[in-house]
C-alpha atoms as a PDB file:
ATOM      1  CA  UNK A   1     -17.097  -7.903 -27.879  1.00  0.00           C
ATOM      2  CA  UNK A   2     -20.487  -9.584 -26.315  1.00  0.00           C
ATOM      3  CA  UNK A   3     -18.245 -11.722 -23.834  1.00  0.00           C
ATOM      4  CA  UNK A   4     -16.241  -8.499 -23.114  1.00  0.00           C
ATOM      5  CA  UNK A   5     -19.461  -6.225 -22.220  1.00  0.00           C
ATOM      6  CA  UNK A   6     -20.973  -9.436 -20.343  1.00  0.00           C
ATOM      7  CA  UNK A   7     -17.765  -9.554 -17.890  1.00  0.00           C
ATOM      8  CA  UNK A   8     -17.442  -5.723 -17.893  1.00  0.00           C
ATOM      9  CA  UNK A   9     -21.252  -5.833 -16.456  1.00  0.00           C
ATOM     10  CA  UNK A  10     -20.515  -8.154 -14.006  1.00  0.00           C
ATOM     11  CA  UNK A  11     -17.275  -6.209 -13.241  1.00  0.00           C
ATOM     12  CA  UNK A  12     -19.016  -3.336 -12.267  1.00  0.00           C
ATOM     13  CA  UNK A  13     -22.296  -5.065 -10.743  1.00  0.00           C
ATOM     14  CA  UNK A  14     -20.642  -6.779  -8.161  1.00  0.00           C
ATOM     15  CA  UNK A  15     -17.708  -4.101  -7.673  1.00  0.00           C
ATOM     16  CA  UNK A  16     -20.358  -1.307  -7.260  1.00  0.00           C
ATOM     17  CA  UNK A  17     -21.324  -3.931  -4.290  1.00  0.00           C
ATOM     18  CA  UNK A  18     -17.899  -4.239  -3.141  1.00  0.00           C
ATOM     19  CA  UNK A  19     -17.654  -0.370  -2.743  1.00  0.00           C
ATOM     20  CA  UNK A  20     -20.595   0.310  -1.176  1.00  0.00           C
ATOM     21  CA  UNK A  21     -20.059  -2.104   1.783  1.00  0.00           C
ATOM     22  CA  UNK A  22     -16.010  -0.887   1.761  1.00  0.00           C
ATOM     23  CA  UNK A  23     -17.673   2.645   2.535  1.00  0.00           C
ATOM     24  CA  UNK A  24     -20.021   1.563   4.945  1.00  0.00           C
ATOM     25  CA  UNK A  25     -17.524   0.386   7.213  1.00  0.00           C
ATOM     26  CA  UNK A  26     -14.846   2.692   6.390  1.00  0.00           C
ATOM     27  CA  UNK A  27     -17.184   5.036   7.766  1.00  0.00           C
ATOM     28  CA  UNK A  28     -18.295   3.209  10.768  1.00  0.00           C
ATOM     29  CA  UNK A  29     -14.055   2.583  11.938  1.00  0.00           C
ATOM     30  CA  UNK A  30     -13.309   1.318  14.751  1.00  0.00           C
ATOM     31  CA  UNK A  31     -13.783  -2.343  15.587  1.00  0.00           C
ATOM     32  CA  UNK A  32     -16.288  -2.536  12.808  1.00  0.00           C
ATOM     33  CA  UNK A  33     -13.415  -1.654  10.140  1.00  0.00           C
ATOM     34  CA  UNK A  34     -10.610  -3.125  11.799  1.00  0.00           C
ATOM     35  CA  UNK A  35     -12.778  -6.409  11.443  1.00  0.00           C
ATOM     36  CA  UNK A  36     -13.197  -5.751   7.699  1.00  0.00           C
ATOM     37  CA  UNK A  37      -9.637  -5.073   7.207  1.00  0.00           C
ATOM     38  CA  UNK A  38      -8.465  -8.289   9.271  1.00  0.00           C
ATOM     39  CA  UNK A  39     -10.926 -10.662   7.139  1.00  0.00           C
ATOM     40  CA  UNK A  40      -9.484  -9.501   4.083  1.00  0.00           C
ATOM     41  CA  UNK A  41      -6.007  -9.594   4.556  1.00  0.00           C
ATOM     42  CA  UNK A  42      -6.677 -13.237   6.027  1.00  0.00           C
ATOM     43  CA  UNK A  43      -8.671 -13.901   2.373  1.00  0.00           C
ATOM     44  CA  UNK A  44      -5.536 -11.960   0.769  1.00  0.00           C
ATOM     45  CA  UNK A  45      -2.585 -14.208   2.462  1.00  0.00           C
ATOM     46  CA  UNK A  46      -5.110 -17.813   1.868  1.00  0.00           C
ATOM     47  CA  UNK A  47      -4.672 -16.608  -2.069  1.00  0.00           C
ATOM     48  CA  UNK A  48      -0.815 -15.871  -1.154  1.00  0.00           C
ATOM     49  CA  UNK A  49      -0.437 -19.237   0.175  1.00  0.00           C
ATOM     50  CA  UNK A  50      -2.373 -20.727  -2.303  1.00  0.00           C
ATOM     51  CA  UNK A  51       0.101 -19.053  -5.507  1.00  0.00           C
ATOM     52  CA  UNK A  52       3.174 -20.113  -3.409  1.00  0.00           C
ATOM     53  CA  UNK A  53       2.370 -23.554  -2.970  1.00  0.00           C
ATOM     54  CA  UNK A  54       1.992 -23.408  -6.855  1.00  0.00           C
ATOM     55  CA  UNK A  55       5.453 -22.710  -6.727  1.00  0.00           C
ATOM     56  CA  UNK A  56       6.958 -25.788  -4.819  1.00  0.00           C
ATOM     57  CA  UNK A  57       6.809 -23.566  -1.182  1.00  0.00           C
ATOM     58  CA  UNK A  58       5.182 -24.678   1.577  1.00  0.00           C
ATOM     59  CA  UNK A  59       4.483 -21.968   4.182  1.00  0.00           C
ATOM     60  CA  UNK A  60       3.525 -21.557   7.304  1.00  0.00           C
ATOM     61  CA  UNK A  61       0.055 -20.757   7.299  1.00  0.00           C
ATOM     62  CA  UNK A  62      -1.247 -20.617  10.673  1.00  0.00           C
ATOM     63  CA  UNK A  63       1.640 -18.481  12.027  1.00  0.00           C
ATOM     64  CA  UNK A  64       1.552 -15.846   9.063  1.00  0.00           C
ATOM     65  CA  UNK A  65      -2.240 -15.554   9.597  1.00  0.00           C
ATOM     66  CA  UNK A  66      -2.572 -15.038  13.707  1.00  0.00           C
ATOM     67  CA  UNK A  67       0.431 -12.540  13.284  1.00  0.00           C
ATOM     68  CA  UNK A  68      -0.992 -10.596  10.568  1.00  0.00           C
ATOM     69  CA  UNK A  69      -4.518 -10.606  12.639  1.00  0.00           C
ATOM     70  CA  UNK A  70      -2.483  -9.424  16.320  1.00  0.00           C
ATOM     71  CA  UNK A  71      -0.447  -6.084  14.302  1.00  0.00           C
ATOM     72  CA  UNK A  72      -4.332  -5.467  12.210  1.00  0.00           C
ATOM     73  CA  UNK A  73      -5.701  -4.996  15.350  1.00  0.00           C
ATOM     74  CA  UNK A  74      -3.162  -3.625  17.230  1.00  0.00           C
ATOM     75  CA  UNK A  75      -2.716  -0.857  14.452  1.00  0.00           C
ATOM     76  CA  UNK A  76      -4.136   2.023  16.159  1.00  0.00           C
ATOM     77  CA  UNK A  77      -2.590   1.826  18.987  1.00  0.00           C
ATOM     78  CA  UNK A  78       0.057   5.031  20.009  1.00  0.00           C
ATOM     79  CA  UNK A  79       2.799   2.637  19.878  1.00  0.00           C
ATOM     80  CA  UNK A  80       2.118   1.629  16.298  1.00  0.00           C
ATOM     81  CA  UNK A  81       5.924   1.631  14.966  1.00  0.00           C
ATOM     82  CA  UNK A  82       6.937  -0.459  18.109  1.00  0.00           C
ATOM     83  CA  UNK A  83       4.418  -2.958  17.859  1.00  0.00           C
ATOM     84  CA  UNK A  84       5.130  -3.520  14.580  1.00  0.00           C
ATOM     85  CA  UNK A  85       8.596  -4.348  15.091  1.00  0.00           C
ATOM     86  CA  UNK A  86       7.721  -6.318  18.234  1.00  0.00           C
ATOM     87  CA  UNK A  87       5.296  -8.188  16.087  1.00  0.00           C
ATOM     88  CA  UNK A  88       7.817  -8.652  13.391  1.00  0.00           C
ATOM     89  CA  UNK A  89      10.771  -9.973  15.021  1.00  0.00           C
ATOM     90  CA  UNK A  90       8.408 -12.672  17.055  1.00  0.00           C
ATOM     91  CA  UNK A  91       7.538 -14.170  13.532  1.00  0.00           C
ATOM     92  CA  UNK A  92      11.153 -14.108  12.543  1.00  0.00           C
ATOM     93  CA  UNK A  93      12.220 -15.803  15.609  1.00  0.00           C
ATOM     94  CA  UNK A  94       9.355 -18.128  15.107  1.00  0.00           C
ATOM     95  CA  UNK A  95      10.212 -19.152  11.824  1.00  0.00           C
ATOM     96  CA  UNK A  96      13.674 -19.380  12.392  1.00  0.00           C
ATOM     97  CA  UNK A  97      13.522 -21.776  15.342  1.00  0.00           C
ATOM     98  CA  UNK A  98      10.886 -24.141  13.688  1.00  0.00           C
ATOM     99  CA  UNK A  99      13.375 -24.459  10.882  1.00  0.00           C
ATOM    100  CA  UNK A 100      15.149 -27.338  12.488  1.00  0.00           C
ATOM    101  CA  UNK A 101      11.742 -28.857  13.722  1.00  0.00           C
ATOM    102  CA  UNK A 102       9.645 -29.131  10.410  1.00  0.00           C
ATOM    103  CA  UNK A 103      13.201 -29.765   7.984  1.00  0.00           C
ATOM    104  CA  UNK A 104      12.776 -33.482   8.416  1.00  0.00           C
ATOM    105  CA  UNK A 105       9.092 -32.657   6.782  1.00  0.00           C
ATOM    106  CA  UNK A 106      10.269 -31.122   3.942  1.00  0.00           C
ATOM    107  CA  UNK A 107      10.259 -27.348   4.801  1.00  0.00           C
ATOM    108  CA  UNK A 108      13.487 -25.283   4.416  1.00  0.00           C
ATOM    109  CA  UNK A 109      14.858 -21.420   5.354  1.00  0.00           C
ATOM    110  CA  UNK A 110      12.841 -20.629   2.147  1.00  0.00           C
ATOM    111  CA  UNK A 111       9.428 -21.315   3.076  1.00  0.00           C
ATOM    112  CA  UNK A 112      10.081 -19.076   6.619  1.00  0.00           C
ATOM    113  CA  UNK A 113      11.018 -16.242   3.839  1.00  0.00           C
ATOM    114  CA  UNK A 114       8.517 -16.990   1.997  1.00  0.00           C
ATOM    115  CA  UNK A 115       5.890 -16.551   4.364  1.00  0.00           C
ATOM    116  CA  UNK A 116       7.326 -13.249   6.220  1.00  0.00           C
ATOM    117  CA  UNK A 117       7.238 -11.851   3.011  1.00  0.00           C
ATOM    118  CA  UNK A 118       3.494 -12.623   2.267  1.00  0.00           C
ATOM    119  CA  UNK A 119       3.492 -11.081   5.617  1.00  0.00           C
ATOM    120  CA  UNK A 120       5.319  -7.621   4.980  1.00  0.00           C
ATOM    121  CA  UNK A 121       3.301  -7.770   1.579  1.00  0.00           C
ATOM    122  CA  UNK A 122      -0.042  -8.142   3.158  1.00  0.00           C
ATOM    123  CA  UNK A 123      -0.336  -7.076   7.087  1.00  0.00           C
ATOM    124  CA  UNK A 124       1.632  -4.161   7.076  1.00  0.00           C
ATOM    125  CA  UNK A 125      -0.493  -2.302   4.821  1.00  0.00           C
ATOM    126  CA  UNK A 126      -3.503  -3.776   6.253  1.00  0.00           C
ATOM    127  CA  UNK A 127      -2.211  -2.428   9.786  1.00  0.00           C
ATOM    128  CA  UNK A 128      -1.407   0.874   7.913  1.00  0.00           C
ATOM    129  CA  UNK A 129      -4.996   1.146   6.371  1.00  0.00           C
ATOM    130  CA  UNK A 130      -6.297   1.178   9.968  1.00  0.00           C
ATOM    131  CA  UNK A 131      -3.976   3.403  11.230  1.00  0.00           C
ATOM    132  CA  UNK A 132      -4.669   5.998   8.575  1.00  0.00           C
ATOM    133  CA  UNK A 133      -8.365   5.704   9.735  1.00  0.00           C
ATOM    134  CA  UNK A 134      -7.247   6.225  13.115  1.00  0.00           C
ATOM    135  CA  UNK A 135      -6.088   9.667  11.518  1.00  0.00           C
ATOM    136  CA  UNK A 136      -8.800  10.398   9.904  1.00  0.00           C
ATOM    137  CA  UNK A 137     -11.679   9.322   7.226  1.00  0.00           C
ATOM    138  CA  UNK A 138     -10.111  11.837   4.925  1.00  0.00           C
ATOM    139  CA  UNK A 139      -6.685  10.391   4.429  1.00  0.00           C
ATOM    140  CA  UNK A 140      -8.424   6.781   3.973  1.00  0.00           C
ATOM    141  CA  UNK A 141     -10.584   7.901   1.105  1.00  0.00           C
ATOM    142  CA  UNK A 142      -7.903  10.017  -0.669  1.00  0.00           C
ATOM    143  CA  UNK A 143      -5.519   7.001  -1.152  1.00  0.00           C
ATOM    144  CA  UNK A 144      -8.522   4.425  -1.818  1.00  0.00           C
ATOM    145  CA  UNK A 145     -10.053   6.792  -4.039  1.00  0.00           C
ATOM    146  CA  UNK A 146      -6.731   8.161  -5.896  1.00  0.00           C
ATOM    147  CA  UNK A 147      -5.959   4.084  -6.187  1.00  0.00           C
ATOM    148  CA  UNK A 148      -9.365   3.577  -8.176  1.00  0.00           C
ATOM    149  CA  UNK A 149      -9.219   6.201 -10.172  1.00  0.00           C
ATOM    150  CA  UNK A 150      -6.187   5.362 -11.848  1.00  0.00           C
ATOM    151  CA  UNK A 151      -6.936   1.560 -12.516  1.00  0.00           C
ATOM    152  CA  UNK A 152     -10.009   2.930 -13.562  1.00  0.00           C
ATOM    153  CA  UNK A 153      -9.183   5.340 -16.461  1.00  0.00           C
ATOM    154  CA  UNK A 154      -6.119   3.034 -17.069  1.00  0.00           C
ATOM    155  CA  UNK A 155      -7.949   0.298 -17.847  1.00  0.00           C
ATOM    156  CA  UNK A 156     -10.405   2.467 -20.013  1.00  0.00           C
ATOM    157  CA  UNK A 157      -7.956   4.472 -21.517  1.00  0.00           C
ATOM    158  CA  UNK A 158      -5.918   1.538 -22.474  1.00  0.00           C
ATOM    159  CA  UNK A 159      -9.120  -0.544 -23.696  1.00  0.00           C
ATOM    160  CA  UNK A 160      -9.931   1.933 -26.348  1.00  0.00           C
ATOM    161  CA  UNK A 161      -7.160   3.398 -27.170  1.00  0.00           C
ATOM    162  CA  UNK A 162      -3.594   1.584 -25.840  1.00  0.00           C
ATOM    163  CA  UNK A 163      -1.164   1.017 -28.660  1.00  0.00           C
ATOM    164  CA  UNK A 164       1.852   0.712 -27.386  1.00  0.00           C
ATOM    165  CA  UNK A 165       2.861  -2.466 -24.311  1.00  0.00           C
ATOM    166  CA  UNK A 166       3.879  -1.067 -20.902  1.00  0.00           C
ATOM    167  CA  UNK A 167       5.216  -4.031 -19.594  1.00  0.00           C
ATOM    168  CA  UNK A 168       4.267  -7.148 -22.694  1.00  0.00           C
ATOM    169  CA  UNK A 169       5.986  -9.841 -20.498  1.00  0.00           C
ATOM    170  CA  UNK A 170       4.318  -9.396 -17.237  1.00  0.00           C
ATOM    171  CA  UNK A 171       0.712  -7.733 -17.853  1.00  0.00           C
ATOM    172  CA  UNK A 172      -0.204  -7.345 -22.139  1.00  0.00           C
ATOM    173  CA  UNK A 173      -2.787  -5.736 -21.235  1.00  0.00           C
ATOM    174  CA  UNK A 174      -1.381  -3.080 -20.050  1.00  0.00           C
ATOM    175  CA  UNK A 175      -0.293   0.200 -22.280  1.00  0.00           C
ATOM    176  CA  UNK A 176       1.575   3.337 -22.490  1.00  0.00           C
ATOM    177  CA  UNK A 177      -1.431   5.188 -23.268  1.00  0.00           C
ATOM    178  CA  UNK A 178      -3.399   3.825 -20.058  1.00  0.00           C
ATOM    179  CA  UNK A 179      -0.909   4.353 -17.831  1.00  0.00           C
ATOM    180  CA  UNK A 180      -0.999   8.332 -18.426  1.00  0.00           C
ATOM    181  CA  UNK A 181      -4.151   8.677 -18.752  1.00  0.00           C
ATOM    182  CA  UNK A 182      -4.458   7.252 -15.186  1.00  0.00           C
ATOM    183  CA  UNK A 183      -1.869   9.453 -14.267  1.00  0.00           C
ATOM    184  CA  UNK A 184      -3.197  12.190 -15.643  1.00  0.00           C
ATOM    185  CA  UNK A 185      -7.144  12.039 -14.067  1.00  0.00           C
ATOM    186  CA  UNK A 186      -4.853  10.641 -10.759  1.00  0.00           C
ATOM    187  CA  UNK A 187      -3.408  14.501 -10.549  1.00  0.00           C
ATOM    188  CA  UNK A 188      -6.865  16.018 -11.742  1.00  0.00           C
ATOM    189  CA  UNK A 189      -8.533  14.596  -8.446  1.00  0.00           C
ATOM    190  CA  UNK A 190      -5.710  15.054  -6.239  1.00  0.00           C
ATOM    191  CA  UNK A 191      -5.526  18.735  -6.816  1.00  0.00           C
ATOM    192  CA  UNK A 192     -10.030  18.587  -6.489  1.00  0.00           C
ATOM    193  CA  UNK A 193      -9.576  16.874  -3.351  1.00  0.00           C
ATOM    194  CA  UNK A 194      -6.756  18.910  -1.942  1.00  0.00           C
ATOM    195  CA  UNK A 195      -8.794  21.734  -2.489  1.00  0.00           C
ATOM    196  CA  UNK A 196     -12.318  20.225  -0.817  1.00  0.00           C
ATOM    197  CA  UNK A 197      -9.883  19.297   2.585  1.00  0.00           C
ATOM    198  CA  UNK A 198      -7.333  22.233   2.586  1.00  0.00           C
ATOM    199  CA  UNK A 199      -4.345  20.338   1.886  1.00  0.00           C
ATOM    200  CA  UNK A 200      -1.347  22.066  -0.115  1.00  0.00           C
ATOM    201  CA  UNK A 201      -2.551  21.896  -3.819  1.00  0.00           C
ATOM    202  CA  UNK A 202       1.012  21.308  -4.982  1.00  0.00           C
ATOM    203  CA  UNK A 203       2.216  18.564  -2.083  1.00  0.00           C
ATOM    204  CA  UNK A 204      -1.078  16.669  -3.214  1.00  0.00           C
ATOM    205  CA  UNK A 205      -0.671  17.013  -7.315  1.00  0.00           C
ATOM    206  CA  UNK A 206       3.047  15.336  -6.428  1.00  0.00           C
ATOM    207  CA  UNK A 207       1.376  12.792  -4.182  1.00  0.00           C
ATOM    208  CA  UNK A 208      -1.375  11.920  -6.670  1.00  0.00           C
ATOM    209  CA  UNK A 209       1.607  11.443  -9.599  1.00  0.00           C
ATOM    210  CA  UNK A 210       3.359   9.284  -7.030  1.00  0.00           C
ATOM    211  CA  UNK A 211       0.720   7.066  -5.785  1.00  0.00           C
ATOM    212  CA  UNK A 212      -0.348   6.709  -9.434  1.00  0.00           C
ATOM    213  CA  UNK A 213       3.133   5.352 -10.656  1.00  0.00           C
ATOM    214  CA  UNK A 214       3.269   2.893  -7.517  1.00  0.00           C
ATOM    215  CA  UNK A 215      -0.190   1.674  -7.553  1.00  0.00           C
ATOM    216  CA  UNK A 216       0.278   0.458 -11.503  1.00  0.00           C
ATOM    217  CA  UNK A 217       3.863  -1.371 -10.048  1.00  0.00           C
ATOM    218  CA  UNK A 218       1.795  -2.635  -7.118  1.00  0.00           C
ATOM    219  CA  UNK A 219      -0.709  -4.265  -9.992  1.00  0.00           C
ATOM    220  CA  UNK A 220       2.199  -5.345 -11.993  1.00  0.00           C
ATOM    221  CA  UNK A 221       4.128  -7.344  -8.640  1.00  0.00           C
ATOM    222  CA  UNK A 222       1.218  -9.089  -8.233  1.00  0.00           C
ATOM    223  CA  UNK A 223       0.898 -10.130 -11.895  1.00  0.00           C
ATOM    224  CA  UNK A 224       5.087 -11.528 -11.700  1.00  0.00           C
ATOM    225  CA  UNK A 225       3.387 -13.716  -8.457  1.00  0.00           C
ATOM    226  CA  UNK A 226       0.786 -14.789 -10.912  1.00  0.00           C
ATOM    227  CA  UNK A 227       2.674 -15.520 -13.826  1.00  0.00           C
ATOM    228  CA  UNK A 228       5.374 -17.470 -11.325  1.00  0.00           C
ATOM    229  CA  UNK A 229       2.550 -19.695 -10.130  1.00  0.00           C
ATOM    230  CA  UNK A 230       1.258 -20.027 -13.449  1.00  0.00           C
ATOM    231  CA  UNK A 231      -2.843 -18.664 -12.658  1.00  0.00           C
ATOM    232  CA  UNK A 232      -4.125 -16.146 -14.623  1.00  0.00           C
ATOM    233  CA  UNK A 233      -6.589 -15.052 -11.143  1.00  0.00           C
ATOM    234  CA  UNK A 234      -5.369 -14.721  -7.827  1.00  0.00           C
ATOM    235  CA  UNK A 235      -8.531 -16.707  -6.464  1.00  0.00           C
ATOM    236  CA  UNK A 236     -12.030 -16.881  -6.792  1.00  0.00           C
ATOM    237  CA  UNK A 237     -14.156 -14.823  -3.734  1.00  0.00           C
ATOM    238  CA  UNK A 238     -14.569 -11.728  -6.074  1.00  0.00           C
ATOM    239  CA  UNK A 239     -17.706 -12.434  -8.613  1.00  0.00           C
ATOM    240  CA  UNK A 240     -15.900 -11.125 -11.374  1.00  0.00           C
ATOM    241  CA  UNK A 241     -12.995  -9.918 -10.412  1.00  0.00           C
ATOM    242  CA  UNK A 242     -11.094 -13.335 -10.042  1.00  0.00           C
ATOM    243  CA  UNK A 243      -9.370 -12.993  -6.022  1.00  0.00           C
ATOM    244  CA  UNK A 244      -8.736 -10.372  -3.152  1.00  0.00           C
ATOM    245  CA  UNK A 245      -5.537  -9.693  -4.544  1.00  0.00           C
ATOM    246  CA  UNK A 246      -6.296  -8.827  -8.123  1.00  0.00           C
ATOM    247  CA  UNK A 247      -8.624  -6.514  -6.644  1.00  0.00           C
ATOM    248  CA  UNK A 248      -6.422  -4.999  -3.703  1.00  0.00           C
ATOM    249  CA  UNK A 249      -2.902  -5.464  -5.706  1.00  0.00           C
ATOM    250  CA  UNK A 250      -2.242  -1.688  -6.286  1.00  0.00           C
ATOM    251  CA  UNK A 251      -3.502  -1.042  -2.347  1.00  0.00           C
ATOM    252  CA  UNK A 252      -0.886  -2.896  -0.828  1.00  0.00           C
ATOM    253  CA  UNK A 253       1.912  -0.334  -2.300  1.00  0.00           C
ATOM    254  CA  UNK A 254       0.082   2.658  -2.375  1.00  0.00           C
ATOM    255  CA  UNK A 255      -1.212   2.444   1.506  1.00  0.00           C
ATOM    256  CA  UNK A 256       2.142   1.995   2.980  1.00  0.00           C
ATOM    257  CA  UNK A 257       3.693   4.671  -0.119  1.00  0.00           C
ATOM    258  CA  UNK A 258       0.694   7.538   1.333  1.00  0.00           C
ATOM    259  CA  UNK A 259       2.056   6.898   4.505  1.00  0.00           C
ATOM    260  CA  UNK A 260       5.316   7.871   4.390  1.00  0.00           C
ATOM    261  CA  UNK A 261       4.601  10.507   2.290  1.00  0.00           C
ATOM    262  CA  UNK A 262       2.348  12.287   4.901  1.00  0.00           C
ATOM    263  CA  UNK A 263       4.682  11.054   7.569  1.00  0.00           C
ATOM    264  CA  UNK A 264       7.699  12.633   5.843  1.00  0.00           C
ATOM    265  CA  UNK A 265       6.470  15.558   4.130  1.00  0.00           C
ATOM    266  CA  UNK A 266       3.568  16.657   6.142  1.00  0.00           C
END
C-alpha cells in the first residue's frame, strides 16, 4: 500500500505538470501548439519503433518521422483531407520502392507495414488534434478532457472497488466496475459541458458514451503492442507514468473517433 501511494504521488505530481504545460500551449495554438504536438508524436513513434524492434521488425525510422512531422504541420491547412492523402500515398510509394533496395539488408514488405501503421496510429491523430484547434479551443478540451476523465474514475473506480476482469489477458488491471464508472462520470461531463458551450445535450451525452468506450479500447491496443514486445512501459520520458504512449494511448482513438463524429453528425 506505501509503494502504491508513493507512485500514485508521483503519478499525479508530475502529471499535474504535464497538464499544466498541455494547457498552456493548447491555449497559445498556432505554431506554438503545432510544435508541441509534432515533438510528441516524434517521442510517441521513437517508443513505437522501439516496441517493434522488440518484435523482430525493423522500420523505417527516418521516413515515418519527417512524414508524420510534414501532415502535423500541414494540419490546418483548408486542404486538410487532400494533404493527408497526398502525404500518405508518398510514404507508401516510398516504402514500397525501397523494398527491393534495403531486402539484401534484411528488411522485408513487413517492416514498410509496419511502419505506415505506426504512422496511421500516431500522425493522423496528431494532425487531427491540430486541426480540431484550428476549429476551435472548445472542441480540443472537450475530447482531452472527456479522455481524462474516464481513465481517471476508471482507474479509481476499479482500484477500490473492481471485482470482476474486463479484459484479464491483455490489461488485469482493468475491471467491469471501472469501466462504467468511467462511463458513467464520461456522460455526467459531457452533458455539463454541452450545456456551458451550447451544444445539443443529447448529441453530446451519445458522444461522451462513445468516446468513453473507444478511449478504454485505445488503452487496451496499446497494452496488446506491449504485451507483443514483451515491456510492461511504453518508454521512459514520463516521471511516473512509464512512456508517451501509456500516457496518450486512449488519445490516439478518441481524437480521430471526435472527429468524425462532429464531421458526420454536426
Amino acid at each position: 500500500m506505501e509503494t502504491f501511494q508513493k507512485n500514485l504521488f508521483l503519478r499525479v505530481i508530475s502529471g499535474f505538470v504535464g497538464v499544466v504545460g498541455f494547457l498552456f500551449f493548447l491555449i497559445l495554438g498556432g505554431i506554438p501548439f503545432k510544435l508541441l504536438v509534432i515533438v510528441v508524436a516524434t517521442l510517441g513513434l521513437v517508443e513505437y519503433f522501439n516496441l517493434v524492434k522488440n518484435m523482430g521488425f525493423r522500420p523505417f525510422k527516418f521516413q515515418t518521422i519527417v512524414a508524420s512531422i510534414i501532415l502535423t504541420y500541414f494540419a490546418s491547412n483548408l486542404n486538410f483531407i487532400e494533404t493527408t492523402l497526398v502525404v500518405f500515398l508518398v510514404l507508401f510509394l516510398l516504402f514500397l520502392l525501397s523494398i527491393p533496395i534495403y531486402y539484401n539488408s534484411g528488411r522485408g514488405m513487413e517492416d514498410g507495414a509496419i511502419s505506415i501503421y505506426g504512422f496511421l496510429y500516431l500522425s493522423i491523430p496528431s494532425a487531427l488534434l491540430v486541426n480540431l484547434r484550428n476549429m476551435g479551443l472548445e472542441y480540443v478540451l472537450f475530447v482531452v478532457f472527456i479522455t481524462w476523465i474516464n481513465d481517471i474514475f476508471a482507474f479509481f473506480i476499479g482500484r477500490f472497488f473492481g471485482r470482476k476482469k474486463l479484459a484479464p489477458i491483455i490489461s488485469p488491471n482493468k475491471t467491469w466496475e471501472g469501466f462504467i464508472g468511467g462511463l458513467v462520470f464520461c456522460i455526467i461531463f459531457g452533458i455539463a459541458y454541452a450545456h456551458v458551450y451550447k451544444f445539443p445535450l443529447i448529441k453530446y451525452a451519445i458522444f461522451s458514451a462513445i468516446l468513453s468506450i473507444t478511449g478504454t479500447l485505445g488503452d487496451l491496443i496499446e497494452s496488446v503492442i506491449k504485451r507483443e514486445a514483451k515491456v510492461k512501459d511504453s518508454g521512459i520520458f514520463l516521471l511516473g507514468h512509464g512512456g508517451v504512449l501509456d500516457r496518450v494511448d486512449s488519445l490516439i482513438v478518441n481524437i480521430p473517433v471526435y472527429f468524425i463524429l462532429i464531421s458526420v453528425f454536426t
